[in-house]
N, C-alpha and C. Protein backbone atom coordinates (compact mmCIF):
# COMPACT_ATOMS: atom_id res chain seq x y z
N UNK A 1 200.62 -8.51 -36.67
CA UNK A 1 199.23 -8.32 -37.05
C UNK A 1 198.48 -9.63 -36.87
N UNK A 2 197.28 -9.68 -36.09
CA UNK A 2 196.84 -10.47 -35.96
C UNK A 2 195.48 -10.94 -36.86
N UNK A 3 195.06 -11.87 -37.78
CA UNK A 3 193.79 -12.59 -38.55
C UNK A 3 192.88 -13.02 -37.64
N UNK A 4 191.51 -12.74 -38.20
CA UNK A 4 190.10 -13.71 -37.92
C UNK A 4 190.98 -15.08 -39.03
N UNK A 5 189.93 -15.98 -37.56
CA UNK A 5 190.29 -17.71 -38.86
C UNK A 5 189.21 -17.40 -39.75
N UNK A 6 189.34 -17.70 -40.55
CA UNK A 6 188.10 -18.04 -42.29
C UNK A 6 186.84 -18.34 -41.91
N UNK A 7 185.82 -17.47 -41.49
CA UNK A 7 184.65 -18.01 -41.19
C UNK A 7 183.45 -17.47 -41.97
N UNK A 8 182.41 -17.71 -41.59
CA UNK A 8 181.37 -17.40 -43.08
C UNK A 8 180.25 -16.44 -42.22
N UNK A 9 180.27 -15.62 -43.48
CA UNK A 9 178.91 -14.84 -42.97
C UNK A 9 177.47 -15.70 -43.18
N UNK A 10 176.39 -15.63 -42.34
CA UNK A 10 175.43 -16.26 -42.30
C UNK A 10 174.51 -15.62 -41.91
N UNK A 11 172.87 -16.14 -42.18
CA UNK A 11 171.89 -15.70 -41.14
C UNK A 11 172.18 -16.62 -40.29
N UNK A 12 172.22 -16.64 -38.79
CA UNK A 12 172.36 -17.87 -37.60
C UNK A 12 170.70 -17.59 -37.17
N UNK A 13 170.49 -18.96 -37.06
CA UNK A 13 169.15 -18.95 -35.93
C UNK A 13 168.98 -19.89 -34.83
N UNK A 14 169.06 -18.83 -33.58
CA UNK A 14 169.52 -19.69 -32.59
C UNK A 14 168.52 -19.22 -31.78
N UNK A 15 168.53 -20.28 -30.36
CA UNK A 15 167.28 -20.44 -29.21
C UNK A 15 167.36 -19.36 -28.08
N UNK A 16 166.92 -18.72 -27.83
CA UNK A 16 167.34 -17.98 -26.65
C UNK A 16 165.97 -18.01 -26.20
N UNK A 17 166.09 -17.87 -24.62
CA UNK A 17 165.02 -18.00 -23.46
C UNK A 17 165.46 -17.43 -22.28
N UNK A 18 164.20 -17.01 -21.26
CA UNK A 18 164.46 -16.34 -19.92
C UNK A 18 164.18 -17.60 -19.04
N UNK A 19 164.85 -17.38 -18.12
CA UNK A 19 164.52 -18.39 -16.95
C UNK A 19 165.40 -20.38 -17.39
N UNK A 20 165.53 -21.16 -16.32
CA UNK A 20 166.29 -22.03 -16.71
C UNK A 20 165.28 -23.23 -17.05
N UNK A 21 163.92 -22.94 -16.80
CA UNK A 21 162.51 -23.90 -16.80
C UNK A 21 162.66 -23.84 -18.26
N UNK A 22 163.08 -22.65 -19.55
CA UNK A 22 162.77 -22.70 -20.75
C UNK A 22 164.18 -23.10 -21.54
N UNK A 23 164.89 -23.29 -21.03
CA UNK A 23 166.34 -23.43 -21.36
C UNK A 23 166.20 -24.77 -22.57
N UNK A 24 167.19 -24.42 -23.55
CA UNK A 24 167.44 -25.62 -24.72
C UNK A 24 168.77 -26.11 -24.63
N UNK A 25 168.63 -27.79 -24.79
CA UNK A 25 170.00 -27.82 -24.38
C UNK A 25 171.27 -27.34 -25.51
N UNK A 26 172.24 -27.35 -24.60
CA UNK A 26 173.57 -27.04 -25.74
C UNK A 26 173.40 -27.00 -26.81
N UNK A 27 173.29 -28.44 -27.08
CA UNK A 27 173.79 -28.51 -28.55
C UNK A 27 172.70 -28.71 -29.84
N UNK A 28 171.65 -27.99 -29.15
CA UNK A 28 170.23 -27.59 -30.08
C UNK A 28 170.26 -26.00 -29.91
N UNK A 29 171.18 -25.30 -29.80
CA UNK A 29 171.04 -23.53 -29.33
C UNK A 29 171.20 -22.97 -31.03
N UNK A 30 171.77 -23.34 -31.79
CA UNK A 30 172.20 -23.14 -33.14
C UNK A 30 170.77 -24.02 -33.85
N UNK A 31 169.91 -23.57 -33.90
CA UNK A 31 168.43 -24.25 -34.91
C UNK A 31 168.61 -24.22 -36.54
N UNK A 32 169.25 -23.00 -36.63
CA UNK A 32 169.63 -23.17 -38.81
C UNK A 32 170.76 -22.07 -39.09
N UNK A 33 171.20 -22.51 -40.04
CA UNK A 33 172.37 -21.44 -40.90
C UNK A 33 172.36 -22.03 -41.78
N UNK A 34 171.63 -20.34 -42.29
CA UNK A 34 170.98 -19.82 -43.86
C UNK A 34 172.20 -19.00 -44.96
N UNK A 35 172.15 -19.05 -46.01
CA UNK A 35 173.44 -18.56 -47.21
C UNK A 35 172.66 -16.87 -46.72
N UNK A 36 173.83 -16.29 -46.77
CA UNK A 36 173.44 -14.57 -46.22
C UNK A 36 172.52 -14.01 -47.01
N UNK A 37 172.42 -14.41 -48.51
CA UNK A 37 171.79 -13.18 -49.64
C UNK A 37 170.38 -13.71 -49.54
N UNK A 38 169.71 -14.53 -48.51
CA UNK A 38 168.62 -14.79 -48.29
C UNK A 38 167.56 -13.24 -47.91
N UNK A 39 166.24 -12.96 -48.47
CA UNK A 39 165.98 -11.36 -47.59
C UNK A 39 165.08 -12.22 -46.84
N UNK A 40 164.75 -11.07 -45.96
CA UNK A 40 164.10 -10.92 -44.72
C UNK A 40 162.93 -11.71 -44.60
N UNK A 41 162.13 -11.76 -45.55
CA UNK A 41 160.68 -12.46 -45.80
C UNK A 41 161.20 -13.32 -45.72
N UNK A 42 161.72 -14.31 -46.19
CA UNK A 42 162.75 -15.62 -46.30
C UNK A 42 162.61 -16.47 -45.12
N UNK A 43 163.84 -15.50 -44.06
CA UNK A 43 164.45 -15.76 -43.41
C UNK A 43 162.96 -15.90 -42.20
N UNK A 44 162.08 -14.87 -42.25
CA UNK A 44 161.00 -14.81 -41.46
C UNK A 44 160.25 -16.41 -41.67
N UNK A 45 160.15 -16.63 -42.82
CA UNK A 45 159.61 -18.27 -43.05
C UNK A 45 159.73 -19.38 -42.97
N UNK A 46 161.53 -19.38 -42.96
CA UNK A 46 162.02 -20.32 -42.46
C UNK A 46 162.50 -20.07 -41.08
N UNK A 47 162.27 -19.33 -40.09
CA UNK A 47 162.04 -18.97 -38.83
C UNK A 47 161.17 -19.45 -37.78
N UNK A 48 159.44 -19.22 -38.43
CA UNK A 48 158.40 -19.51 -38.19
C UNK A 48 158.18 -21.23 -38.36
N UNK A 49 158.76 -21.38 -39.20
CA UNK A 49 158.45 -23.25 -39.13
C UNK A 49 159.37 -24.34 -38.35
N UNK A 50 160.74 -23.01 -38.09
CA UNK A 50 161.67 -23.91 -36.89
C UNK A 50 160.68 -23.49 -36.03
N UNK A 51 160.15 -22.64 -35.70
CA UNK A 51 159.69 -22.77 -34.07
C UNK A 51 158.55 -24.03 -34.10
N UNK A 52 157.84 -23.98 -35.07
CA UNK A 52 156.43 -24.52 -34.91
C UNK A 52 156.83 -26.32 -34.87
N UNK A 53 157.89 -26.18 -35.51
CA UNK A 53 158.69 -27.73 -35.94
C UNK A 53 158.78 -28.29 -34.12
N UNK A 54 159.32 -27.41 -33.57
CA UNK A 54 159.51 -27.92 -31.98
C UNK A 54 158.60 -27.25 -30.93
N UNK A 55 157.80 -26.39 -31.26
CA UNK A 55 156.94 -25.99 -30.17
C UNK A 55 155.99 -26.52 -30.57
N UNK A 56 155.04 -26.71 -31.56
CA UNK A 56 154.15 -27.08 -31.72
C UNK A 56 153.37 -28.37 -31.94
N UNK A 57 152.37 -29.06 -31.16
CA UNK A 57 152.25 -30.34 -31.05
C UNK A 57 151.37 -30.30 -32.52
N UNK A 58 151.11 -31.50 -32.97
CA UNK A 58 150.44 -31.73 -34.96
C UNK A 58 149.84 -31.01 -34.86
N UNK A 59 148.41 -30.81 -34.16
CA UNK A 59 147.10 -30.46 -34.15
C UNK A 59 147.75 -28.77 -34.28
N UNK A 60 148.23 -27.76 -33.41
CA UNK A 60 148.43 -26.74 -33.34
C UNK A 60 149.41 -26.37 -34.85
N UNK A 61 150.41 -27.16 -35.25
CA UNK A 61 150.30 -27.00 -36.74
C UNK A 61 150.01 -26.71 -37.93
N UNK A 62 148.72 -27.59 -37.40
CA UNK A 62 147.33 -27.53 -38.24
C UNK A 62 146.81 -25.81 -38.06
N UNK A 63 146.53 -25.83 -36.95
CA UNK A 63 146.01 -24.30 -36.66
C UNK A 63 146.75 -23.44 -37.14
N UNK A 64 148.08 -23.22 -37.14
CA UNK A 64 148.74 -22.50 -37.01
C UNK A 64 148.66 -22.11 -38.84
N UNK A 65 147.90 -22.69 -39.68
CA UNK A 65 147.64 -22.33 -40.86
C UNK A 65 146.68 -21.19 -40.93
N UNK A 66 146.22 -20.89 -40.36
CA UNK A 66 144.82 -19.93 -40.64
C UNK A 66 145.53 -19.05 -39.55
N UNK A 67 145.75 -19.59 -37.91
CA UNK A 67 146.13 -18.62 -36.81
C UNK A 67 147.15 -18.79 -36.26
N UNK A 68 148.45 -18.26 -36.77
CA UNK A 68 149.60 -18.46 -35.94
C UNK A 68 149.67 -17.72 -35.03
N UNK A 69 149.99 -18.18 -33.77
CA UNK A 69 149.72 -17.60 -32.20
C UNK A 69 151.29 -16.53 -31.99
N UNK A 70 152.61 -17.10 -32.97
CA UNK A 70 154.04 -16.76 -32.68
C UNK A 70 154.23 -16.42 -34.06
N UNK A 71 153.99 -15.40 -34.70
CA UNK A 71 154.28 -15.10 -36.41
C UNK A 71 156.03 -14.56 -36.28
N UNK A 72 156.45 -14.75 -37.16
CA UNK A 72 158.10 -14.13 -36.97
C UNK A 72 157.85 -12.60 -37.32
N UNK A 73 158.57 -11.40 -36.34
CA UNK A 73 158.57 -10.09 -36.62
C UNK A 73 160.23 -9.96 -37.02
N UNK A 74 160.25 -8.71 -38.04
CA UNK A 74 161.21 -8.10 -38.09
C UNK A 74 161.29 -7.58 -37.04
N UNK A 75 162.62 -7.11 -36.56
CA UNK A 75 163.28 -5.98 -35.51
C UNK A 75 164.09 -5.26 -35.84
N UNK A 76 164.67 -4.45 -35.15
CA UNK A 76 166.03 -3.97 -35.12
C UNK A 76 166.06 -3.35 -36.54
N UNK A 77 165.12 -2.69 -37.13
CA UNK A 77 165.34 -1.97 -38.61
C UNK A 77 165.40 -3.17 -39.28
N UNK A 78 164.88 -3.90 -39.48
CA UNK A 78 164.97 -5.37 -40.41
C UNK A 78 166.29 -5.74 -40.59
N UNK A 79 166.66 -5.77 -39.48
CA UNK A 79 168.21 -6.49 -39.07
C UNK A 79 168.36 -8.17 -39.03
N UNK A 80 167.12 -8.34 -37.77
CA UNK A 80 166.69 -9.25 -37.21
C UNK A 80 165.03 -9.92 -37.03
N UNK A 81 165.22 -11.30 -36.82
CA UNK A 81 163.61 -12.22 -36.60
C UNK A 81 163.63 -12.63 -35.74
N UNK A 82 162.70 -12.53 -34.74
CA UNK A 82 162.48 -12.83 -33.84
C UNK A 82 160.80 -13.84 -33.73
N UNK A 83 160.98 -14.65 -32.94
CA UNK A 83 159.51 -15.55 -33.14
C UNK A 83 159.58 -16.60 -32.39
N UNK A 84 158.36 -16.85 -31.50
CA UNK A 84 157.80 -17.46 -30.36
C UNK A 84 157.63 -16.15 -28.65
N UNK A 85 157.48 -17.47 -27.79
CA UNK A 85 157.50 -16.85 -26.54
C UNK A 85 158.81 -17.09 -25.92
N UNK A 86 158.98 -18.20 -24.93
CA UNK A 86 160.12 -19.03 -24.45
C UNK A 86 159.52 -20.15 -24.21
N UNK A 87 160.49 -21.18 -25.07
CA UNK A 87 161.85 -19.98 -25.70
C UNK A 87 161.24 -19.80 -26.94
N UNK A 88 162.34 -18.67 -27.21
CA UNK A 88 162.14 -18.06 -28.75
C UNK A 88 163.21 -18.28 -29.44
N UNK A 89 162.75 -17.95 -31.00
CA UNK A 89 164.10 -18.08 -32.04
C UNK A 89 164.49 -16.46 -32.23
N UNK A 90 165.82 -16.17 -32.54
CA UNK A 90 166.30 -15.01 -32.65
C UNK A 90 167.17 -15.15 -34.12
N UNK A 91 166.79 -14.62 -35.38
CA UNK A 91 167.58 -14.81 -36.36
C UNK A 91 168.56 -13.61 -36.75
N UNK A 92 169.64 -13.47 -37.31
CA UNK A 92 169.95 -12.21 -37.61
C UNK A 92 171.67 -12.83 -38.47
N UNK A 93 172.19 -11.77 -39.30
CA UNK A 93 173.56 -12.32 -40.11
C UNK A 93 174.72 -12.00 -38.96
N UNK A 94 175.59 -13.10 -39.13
CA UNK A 94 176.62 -12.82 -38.75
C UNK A 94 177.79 -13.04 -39.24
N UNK A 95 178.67 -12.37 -38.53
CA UNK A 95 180.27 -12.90 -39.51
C UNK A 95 180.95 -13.29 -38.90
N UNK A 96 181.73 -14.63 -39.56
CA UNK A 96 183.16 -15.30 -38.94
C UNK A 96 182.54 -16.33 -38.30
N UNK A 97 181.52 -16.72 -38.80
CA UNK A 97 180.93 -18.25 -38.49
C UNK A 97 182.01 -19.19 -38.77
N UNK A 98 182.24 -20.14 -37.53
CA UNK A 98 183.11 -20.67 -37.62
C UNK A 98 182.61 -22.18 -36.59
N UNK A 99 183.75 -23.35 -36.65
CA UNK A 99 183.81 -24.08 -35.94
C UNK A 99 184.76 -23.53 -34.63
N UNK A 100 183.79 -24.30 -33.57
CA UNK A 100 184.47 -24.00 -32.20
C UNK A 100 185.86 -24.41 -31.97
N UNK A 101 185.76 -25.52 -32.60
CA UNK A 101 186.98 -26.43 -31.99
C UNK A 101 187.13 -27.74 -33.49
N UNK A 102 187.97 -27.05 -34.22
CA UNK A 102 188.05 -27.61 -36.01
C UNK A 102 188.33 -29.16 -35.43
N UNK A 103 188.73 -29.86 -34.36
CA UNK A 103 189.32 -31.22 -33.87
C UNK A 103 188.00 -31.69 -33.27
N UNK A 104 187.30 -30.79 -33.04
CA UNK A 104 185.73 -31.51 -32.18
C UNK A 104 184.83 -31.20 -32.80
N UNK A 105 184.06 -31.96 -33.90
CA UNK A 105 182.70 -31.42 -34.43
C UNK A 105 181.35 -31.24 -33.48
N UNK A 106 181.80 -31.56 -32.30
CA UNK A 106 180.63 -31.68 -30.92
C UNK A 106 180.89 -30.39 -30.61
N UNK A 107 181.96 -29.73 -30.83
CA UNK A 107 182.19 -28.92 -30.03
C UNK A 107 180.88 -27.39 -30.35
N UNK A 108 180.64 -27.74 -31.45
CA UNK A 108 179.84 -26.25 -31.82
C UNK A 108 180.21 -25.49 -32.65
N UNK A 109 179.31 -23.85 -32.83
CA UNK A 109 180.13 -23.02 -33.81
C UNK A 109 180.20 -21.82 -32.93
N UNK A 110 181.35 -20.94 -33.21
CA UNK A 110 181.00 -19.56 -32.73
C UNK A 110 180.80 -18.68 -33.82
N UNK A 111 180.56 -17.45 -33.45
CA UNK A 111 180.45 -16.27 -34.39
C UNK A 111 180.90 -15.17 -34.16
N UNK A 112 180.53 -13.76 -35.07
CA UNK A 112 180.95 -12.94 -34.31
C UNK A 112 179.79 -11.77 -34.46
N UNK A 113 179.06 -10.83 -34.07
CA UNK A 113 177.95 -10.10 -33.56
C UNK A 113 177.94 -9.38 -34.68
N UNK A 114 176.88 -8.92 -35.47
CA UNK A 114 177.41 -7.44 -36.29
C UNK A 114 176.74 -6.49 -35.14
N UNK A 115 177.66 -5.31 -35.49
CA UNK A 115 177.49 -4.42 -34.69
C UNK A 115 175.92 -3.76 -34.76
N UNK A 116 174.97 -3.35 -33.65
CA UNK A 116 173.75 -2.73 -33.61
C UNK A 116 174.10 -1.40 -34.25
N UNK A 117 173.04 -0.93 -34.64
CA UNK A 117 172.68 0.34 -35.56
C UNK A 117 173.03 1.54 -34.10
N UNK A 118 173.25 2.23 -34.17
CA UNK A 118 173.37 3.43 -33.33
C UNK A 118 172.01 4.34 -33.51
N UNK A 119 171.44 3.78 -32.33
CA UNK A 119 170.25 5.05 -32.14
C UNK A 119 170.31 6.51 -31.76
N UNK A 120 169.62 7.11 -32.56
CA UNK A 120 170.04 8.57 -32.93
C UNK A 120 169.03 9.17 -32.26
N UNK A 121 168.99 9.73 -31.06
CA UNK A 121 167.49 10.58 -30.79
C UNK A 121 167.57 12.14 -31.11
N UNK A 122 166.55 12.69 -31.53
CA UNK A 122 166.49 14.01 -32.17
C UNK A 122 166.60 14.99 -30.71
N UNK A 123 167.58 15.63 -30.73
CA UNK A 123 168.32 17.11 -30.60
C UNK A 123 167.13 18.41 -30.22
């Protein structure tokens, strides 16, 4: 019988983008990991201020008080946060957060996906 190693459930919020012009490097792809029993509003807030933290120059900051141009949406049945253009942040829980390589702290973390909801179309 084979074990998962000991890893932690989390919200992960990580960078994802189309095209290689929007690309983040490596070892900025992992932006935060949040304690899981955080809800959704939360997670949407501290979402919205990683993006603005690196997309946004002071002045747009500033704006971004009255008019945020990239507000964080729920998705996926309030699974997931999503927020910006590209790149964007993609938040959502996962399990078996772990270190990549327990001998290399460079090395990163992996995880493991929770499974998507099964869409049901009416019959």
């Amino acid at each position: 019988m084979t074990t998962k190693s000991s890893g932690r459930k989390a919200w992960l919020i990580t960078w994802d983008w189309v095209g290689a012009h929007a690309a983040v490097p490596e070892r900025e792809v992992v932006a935060a990991v949040l304690t899981p029993q955080l809800g959704i509003k939360t997670v949407m807030g501290y979402t919205e201020v990683l993006y603005a933290q690196r997309e946004y120059e002071a002045v747009d900051k500033l704006d971004a008080l009255t008019h945020n141009p990239y507000p964080a949406q729920s998705v996926n049945h309030g699974r997931e946060v999503v927020c910006g253009h590209n790149p964007h942040l993609r938040a959502r829980l996962v399990e078996n957060l772990r270190e990549k390589d327990p001998g290399n702290p460079e090395a990163g973390l992996i995880w493991d996906e929770l499974p998507r909801p099964e869409l049901k179309l009416p019959t």
